[in-house]
PDB file of N, CA and C in Angstrom:
ATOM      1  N   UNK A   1      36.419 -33.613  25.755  1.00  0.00           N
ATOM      2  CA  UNK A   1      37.788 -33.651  25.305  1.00  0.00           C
ATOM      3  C   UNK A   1      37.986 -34.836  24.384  1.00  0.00           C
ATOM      4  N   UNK A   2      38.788 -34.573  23.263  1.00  0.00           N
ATOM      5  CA  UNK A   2      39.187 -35.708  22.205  1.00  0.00           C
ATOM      6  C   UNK A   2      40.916 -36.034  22.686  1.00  0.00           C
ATOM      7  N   UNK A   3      41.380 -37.205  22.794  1.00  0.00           N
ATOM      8  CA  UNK A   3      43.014 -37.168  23.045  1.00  0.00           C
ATOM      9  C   UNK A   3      43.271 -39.244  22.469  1.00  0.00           C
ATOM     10  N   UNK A   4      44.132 -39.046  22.005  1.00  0.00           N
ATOM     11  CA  UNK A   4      44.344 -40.737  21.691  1.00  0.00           C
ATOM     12  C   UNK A   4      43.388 -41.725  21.371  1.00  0.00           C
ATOM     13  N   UNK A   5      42.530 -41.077  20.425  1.00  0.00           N
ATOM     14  CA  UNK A   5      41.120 -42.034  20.371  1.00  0.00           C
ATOM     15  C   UNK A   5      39.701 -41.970  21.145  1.00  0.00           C
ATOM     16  N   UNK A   6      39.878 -41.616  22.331  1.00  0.00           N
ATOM     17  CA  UNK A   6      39.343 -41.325  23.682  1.00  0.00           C
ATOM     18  C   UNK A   6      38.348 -40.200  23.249  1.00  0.00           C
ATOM     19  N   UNK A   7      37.268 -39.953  23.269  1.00  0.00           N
ATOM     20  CA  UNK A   7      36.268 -39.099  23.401  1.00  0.00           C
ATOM     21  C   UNK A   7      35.411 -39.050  24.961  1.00  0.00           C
ATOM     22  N   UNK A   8      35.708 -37.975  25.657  1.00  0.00           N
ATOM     23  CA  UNK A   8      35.427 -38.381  26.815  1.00  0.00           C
ATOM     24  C   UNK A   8      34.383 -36.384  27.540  1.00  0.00           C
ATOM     25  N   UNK A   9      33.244 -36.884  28.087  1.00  0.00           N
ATOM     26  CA  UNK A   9      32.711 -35.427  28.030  1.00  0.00           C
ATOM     27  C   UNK A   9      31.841 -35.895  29.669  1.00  0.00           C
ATOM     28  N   UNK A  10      31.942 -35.104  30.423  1.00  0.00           N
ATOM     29  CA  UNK A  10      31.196 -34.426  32.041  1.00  0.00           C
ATOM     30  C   UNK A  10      30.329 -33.851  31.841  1.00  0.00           C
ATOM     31  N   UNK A  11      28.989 -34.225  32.627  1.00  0.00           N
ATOM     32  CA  UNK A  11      28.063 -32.936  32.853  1.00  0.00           C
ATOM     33  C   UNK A  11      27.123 -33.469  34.619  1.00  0.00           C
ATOM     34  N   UNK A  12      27.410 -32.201  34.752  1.00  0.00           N
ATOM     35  CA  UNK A  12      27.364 -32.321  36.313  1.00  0.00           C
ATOM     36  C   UNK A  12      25.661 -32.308  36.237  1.00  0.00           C
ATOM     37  N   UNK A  13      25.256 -33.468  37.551  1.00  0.00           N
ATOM     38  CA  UNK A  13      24.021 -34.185  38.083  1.00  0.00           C
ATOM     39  C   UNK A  13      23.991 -33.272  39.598  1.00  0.00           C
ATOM     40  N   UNK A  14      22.517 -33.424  39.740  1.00  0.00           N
ATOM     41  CA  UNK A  14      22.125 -32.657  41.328  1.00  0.00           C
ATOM     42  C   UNK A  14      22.578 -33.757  42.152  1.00  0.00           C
ATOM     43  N   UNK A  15      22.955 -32.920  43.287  1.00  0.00           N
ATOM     44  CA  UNK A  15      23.348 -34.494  44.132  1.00  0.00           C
ATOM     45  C   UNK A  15      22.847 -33.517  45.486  1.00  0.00           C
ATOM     46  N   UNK A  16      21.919 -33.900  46.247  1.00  0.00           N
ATOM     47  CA  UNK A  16      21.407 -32.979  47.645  1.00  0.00           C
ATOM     48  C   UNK A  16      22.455 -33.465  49.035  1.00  0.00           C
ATOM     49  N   UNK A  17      23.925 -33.071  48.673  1.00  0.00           N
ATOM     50  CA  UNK A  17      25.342 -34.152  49.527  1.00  0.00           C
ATOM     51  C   UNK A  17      26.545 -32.699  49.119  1.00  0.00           C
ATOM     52  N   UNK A  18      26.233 -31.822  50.546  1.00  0.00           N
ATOM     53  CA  UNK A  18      26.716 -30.771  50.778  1.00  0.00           C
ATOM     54  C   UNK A  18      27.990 -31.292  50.991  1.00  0.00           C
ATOM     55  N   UNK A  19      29.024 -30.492  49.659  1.00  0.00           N
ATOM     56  CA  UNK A  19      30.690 -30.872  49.902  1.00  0.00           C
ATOM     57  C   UNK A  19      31.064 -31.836  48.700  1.00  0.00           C
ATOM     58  N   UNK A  20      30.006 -32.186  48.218  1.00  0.00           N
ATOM     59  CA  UNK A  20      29.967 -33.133  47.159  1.00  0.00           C
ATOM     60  C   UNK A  20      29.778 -32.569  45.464  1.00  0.00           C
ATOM     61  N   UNK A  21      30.377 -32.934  44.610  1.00  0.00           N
ATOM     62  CA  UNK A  21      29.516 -32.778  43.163  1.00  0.00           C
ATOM     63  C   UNK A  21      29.654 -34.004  42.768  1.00  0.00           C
ATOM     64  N   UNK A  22      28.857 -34.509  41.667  1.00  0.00           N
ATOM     65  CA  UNK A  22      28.350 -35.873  41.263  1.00  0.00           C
ATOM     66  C   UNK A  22      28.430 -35.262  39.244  1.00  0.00           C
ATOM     67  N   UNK A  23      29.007 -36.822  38.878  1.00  0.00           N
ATOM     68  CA  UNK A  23      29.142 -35.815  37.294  1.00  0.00           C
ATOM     69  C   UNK A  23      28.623 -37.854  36.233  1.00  0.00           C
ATOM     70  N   UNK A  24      28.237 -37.118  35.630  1.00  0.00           N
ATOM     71  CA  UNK A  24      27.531 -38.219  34.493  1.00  0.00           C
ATOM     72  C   UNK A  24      28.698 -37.853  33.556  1.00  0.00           C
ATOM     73  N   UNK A  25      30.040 -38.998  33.298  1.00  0.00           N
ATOM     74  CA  UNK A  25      31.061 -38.966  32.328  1.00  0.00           C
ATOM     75  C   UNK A  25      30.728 -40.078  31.055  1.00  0.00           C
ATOM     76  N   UNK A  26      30.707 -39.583  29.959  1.00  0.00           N
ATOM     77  CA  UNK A  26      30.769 -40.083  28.857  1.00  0.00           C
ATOM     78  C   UNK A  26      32.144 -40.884  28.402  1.00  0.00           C
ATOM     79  N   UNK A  27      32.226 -42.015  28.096  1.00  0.00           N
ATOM     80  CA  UNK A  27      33.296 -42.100  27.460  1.00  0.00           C
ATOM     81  C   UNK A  27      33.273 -42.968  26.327  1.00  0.00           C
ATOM     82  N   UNK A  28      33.534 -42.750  25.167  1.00  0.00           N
ATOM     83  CA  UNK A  28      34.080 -42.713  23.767  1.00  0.00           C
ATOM     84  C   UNK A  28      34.904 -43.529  23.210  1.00  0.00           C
ATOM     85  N   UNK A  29      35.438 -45.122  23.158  1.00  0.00           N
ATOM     86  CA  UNK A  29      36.719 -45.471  22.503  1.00  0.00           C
ATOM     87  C   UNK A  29      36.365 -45.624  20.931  1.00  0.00           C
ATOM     88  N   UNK A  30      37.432 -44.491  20.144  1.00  0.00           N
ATOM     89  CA  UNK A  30      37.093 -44.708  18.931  1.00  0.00           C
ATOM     90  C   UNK A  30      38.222 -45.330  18.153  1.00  0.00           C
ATOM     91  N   UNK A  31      38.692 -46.504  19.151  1.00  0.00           N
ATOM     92  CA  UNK A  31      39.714 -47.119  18.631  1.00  0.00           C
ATOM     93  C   UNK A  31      39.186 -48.431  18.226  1.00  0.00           C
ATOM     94  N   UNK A  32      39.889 -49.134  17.490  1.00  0.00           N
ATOM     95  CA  UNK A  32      39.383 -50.623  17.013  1.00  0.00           C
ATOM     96  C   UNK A  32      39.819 -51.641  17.951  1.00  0.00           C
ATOM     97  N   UNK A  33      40.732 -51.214  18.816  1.00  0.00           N
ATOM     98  CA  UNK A  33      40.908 -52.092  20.177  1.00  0.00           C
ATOM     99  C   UNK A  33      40.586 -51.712  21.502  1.00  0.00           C
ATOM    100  N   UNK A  34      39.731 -52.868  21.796  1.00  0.00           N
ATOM    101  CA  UNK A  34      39.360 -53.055  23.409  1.00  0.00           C
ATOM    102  C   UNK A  34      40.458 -52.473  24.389  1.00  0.00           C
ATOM    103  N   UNK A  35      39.929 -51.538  24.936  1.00  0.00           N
ATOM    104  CA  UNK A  35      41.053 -50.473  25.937  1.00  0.00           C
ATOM    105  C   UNK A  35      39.861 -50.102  27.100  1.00  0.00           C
ATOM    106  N   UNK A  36      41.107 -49.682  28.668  1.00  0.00           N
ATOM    107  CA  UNK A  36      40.637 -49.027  29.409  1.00  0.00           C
ATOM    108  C   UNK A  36      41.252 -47.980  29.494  1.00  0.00           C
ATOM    109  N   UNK A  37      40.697 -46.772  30.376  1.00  0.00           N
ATOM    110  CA  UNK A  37      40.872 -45.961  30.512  1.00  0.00           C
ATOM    111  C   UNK A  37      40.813 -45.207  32.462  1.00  0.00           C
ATOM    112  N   UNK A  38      42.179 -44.528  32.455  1.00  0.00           N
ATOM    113  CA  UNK A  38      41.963 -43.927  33.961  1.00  0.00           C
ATOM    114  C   UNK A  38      42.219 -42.473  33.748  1.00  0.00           C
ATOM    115  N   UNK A  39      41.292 -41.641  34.116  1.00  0.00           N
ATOM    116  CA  UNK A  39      40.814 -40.436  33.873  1.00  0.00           C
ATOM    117  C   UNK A  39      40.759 -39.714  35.453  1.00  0.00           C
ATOM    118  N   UNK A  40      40.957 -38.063  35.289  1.00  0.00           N
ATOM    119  CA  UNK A  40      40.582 -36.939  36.265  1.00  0.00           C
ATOM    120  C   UNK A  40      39.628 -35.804  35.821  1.00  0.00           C
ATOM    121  N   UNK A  41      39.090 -35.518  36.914  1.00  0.00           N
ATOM    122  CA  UNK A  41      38.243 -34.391  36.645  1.00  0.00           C
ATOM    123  C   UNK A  41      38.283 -33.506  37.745  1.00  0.00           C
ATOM    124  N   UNK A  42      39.054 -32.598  37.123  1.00  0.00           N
ATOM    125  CA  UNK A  42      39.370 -31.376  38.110  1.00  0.00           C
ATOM    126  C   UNK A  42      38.573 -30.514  37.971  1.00  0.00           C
ATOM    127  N   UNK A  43      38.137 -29.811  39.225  1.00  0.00           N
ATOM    128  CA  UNK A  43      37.040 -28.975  39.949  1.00  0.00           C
ATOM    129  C   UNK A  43      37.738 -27.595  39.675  1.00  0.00           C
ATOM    130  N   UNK A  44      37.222 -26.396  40.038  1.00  0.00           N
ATOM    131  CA  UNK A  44      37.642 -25.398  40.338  1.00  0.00           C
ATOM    132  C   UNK A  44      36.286 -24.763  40.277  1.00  0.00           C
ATOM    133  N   UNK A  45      36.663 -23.751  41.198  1.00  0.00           N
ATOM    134  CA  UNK A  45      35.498 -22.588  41.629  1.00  0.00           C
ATOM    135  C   UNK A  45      36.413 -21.051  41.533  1.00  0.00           C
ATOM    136  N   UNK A  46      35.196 -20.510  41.394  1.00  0.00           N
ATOM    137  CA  UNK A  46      36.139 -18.507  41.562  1.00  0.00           C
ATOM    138  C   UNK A  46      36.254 -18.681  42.937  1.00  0.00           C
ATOM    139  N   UNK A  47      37.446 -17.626  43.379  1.00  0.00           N
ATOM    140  CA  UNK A  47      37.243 -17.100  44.864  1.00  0.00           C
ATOM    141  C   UNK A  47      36.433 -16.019  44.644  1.00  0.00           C
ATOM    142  N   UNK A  48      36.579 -15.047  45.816  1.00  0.00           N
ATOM    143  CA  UNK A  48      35.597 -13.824  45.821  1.00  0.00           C
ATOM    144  C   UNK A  48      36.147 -12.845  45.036  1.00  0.00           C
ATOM    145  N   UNK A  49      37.292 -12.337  44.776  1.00  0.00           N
ATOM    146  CA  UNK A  49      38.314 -12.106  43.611  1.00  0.00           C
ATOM    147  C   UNK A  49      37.801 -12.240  41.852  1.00  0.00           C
ATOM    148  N   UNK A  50      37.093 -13.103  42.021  1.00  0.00           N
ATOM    149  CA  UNK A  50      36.647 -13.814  40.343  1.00  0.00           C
ATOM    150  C   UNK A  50      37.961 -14.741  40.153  1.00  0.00           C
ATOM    151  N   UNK A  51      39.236 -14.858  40.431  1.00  0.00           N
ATOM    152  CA  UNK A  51      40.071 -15.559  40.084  1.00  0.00           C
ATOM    153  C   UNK A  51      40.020 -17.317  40.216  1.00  0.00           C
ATOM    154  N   UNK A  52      40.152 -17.865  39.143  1.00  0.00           N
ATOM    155  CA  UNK A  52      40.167 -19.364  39.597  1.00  0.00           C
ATOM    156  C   UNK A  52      40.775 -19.843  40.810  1.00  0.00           C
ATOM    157  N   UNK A  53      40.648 -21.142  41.036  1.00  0.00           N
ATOM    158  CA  UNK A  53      41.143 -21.893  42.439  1.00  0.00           C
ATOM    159  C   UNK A  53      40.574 -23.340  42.343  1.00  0.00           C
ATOM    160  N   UNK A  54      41.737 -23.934  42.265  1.00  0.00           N
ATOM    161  CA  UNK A  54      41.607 -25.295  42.513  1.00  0.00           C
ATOM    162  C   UNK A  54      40.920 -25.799  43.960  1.00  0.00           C
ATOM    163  N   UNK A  55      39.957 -26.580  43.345  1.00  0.00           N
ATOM    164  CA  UNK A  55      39.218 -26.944  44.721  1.00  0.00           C
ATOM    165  C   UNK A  55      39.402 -28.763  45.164  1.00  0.00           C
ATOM    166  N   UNK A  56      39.108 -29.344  43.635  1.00  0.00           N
ATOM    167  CA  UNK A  56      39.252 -30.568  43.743  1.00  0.00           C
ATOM    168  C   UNK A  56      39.951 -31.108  42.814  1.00  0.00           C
ATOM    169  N   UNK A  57      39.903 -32.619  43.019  1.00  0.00           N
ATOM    170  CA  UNK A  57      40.244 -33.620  41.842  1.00  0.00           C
ATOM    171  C   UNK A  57      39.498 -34.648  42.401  1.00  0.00           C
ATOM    172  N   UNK A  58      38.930 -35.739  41.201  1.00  0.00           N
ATOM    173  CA  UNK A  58      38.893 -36.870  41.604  1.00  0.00           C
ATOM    174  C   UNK A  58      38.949 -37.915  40.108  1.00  0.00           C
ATOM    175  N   UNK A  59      39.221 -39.136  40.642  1.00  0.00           N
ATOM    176  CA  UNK A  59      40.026 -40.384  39.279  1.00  0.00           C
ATOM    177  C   UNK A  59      38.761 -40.886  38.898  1.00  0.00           C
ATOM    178  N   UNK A  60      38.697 -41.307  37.612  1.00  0.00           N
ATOM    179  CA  UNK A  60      37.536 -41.912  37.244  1.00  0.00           C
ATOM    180  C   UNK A  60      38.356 -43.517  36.176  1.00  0.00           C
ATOM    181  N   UNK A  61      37.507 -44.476  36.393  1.00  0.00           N
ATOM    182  CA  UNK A  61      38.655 -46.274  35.777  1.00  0.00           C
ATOM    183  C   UNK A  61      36.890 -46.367  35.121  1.00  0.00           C
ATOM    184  N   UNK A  62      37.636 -46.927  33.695  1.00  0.00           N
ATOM    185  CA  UNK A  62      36.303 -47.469  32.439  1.00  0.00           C
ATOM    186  C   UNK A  62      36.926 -48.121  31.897  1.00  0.00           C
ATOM    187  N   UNK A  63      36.218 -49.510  31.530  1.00  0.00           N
ATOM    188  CA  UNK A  63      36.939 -50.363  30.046  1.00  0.00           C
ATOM    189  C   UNK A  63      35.622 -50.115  29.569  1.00  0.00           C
ATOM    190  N   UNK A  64      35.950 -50.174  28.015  1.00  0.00           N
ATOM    191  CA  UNK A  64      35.301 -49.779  26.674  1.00  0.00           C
ATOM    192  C   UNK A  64      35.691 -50.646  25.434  1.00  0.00           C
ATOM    193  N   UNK A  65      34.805 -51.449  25.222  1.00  0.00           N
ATOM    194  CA  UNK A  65      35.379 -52.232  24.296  1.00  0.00           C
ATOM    195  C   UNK A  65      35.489 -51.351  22.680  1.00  0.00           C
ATOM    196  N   UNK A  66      36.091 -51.713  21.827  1.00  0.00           N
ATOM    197  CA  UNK A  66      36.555 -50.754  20.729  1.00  0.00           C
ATOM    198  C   UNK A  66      34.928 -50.516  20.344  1.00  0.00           C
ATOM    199  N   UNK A  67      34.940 -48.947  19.399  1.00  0.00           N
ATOM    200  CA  UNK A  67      34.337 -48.736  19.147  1.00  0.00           C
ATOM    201  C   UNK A  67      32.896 -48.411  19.815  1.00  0.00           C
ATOM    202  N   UNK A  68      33.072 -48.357  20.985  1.00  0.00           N
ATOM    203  CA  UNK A  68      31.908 -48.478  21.871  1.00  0.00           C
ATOM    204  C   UNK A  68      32.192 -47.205  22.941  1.00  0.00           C
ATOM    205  N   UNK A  69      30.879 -47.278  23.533  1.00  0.00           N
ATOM    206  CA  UNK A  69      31.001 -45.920  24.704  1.00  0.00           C
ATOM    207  C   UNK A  69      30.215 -46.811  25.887  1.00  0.00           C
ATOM    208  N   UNK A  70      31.031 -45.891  26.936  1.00  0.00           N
ATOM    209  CA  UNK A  70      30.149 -46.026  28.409  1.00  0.00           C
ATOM    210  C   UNK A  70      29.890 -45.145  29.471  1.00  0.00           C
ATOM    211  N   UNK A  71      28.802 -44.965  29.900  1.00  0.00           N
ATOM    212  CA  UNK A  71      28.665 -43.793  30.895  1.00  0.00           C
ATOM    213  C   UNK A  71      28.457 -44.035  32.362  1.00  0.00           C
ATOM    214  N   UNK A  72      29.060 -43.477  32.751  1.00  0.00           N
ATOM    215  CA  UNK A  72      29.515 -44.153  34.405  1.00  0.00           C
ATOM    216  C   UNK A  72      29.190 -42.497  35.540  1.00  0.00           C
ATOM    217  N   UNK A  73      29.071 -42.947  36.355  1.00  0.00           N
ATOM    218  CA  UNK A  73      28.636 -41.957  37.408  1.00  0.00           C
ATOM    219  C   UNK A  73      29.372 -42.135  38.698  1.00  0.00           C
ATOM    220  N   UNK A  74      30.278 -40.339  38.332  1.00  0.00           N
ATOM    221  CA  UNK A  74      31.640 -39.914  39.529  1.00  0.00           C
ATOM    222  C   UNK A  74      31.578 -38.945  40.566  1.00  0.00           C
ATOM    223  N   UNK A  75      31.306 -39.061  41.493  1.00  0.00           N
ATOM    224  CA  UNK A  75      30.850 -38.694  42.767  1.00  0.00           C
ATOM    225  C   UNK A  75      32.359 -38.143  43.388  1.00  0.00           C
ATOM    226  N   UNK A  76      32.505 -36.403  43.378  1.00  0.00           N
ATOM    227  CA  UNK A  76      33.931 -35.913  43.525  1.00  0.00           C
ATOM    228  C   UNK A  76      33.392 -34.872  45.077  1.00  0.00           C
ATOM    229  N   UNK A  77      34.502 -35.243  45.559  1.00  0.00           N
ATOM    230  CA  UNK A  77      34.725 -34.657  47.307  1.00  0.00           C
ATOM    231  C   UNK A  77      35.574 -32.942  47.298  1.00  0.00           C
ATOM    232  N   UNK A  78      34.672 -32.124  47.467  1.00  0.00           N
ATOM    233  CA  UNK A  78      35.254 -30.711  47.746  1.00  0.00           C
ATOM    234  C   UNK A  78      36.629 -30.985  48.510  1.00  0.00           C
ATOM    235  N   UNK A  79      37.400 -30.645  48.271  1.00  0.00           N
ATOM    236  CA  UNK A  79      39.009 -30.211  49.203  1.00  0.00           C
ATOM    237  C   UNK A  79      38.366 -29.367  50.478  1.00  0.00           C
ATOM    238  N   UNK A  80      37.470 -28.464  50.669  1.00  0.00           N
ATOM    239  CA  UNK A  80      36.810 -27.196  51.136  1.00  0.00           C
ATOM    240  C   UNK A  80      35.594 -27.756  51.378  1.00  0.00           C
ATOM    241  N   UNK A  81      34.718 -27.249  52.096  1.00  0.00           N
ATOM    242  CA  UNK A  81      33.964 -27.370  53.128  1.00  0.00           C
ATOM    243  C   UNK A  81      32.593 -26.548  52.227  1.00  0.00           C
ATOM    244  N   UNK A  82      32.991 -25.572  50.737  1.00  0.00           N
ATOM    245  CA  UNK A  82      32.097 -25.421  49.641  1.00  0.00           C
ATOM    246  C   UNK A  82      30.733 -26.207  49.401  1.00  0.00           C
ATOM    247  N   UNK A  83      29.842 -25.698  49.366  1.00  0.00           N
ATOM    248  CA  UNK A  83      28.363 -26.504  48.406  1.00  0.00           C
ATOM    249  C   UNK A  83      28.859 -25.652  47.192  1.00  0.00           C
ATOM    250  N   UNK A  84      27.671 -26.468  46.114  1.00  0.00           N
ATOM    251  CA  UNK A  84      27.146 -26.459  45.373  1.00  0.00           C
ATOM    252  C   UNK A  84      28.203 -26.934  44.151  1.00  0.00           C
ATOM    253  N   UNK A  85      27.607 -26.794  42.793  1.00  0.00           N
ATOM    254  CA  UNK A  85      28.564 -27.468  41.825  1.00  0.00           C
ATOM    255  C   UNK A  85      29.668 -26.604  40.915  1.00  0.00           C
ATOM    256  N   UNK A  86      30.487 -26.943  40.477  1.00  0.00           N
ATOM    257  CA  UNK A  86      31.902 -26.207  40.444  1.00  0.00           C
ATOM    258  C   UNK A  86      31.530 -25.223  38.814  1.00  0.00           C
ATOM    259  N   UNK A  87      32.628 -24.485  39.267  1.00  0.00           N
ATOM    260  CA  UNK A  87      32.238 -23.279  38.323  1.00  0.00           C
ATOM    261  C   UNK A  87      33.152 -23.651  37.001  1.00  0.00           C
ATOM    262  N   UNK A  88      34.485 -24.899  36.626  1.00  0.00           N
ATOM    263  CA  UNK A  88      34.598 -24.522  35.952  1.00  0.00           C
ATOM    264  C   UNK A  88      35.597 -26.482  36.255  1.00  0.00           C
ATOM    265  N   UNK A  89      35.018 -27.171  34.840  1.00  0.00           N
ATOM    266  CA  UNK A  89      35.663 -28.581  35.053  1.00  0.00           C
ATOM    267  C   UNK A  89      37.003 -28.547  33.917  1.00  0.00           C
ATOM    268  N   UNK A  90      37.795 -29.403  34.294  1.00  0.00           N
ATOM    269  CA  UNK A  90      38.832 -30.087  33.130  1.00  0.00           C
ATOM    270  C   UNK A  90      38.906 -30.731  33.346  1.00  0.00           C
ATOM    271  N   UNK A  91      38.945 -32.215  32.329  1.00  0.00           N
ATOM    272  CA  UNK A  91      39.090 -33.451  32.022  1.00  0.00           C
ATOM    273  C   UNK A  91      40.911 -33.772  31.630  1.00  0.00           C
ATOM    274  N   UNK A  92      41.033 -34.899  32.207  1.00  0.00           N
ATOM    275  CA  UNK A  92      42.336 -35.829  32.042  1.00  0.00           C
ATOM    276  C   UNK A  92      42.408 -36.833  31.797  1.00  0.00           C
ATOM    277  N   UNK A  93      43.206 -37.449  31.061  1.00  0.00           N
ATOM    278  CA  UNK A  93      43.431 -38.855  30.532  1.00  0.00           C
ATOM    279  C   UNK A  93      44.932 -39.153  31.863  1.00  0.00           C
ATOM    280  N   UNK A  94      44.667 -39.801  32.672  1.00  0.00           N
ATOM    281  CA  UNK A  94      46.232 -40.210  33.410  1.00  0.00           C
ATOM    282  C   UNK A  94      46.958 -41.366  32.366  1.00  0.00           C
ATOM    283  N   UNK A  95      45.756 -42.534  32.443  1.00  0.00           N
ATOM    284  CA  UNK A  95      46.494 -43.483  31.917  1.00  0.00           C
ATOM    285  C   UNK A  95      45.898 -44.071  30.907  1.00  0.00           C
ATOM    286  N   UNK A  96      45.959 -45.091  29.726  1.00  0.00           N
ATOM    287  CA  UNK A  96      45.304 -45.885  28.702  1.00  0.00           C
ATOM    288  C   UNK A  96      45.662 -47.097  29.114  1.00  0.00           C
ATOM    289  N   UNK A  97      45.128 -48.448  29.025  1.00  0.00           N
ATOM    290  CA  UNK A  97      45.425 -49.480  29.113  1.00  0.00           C
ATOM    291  C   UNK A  97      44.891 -50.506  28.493  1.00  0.00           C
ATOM    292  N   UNK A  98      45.684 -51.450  27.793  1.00  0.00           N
ATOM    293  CA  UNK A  98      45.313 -52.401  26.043  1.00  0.00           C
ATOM    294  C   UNK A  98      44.684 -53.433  26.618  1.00  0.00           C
ATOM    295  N   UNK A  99      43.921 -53.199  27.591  1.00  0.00           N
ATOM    296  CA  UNK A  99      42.820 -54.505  28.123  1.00  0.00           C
ATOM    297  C   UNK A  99      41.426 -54.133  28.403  1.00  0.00           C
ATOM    298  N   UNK A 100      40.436 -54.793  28.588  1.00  0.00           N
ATOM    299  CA  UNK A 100      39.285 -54.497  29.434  1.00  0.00           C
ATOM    300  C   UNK A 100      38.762 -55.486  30.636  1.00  0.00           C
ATOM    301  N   UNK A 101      38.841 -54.736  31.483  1.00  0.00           N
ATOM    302  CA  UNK A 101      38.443 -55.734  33.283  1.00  0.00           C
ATOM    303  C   UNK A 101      37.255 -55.836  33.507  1.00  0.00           C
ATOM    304  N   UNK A 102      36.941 -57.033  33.795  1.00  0.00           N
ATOM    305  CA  UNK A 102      35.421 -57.252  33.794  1.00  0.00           C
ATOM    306  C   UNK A 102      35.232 -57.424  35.302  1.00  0.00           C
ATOM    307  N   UNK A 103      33.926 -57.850  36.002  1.00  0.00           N
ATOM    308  CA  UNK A 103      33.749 -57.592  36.885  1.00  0.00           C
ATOM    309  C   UNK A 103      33.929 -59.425  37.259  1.00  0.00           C
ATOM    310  N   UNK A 104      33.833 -59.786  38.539  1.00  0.00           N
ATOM    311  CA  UNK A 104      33.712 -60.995  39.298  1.00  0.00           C
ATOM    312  C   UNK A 104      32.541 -61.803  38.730  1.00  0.00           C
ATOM    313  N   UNK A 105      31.511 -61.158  38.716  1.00  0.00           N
ATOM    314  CA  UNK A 105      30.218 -61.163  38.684  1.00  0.00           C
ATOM    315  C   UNK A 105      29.592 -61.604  37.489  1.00  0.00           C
ATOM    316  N   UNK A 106      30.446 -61.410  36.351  1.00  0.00           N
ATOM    317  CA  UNK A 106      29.972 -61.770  34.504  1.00  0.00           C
ATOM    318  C   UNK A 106      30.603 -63.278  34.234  1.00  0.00           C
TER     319      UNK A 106
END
């Protein structure tokens, strides 16, 4: 997904953690200012129907200094008691924010 500068793309990783999917997120600031970003990635699976169904959500937090990308690894919890990995993702931007948080540790 492209939205406010933000280039931001999922692709789901094996994870052997029944109830679980695990996703390798890309993210993109193609802005000239240092920004974070708080993001969703909503799950859905068919029922037996073929019809969609929301199964999950889970939040994903990145700072990105301008012009730069980072790839971070999001570990999302079935709503449902489901294996395996979801049949069908969408990406969200919740929030933008004109800073970047560093860790304790730097």
């Amino acid at each position: 997904m492209s939205e406010d500068d933000w280039s931001i793309s999922a692709l789901g990783q094996s994870l052997e953690l029944p109830g679980y999917d695990l996703f390798s997120v890309k993210i993109e600031n193609e802005s000239d200012a240092d920004r974070s970003v708080l993001g969703l990635i909503h799950l859905a699976s068919r029922s037996d129907s073929g019809n969609p169904q929301k199964t999950a959500s889970c939040q994903f937090f990145a700072s990105v200094p301008a012009g730069k990308s980072v790839e971070i690894q999001v570990p999302c919890e079935w709503e449902s008691e489901k294996s395996g990995q979801a049949d069908m993702i969408r990406l969200e931007i919740e929030k933008t924010y004109p800073f970047l948080l560093e860790s304790a540790g730097q």
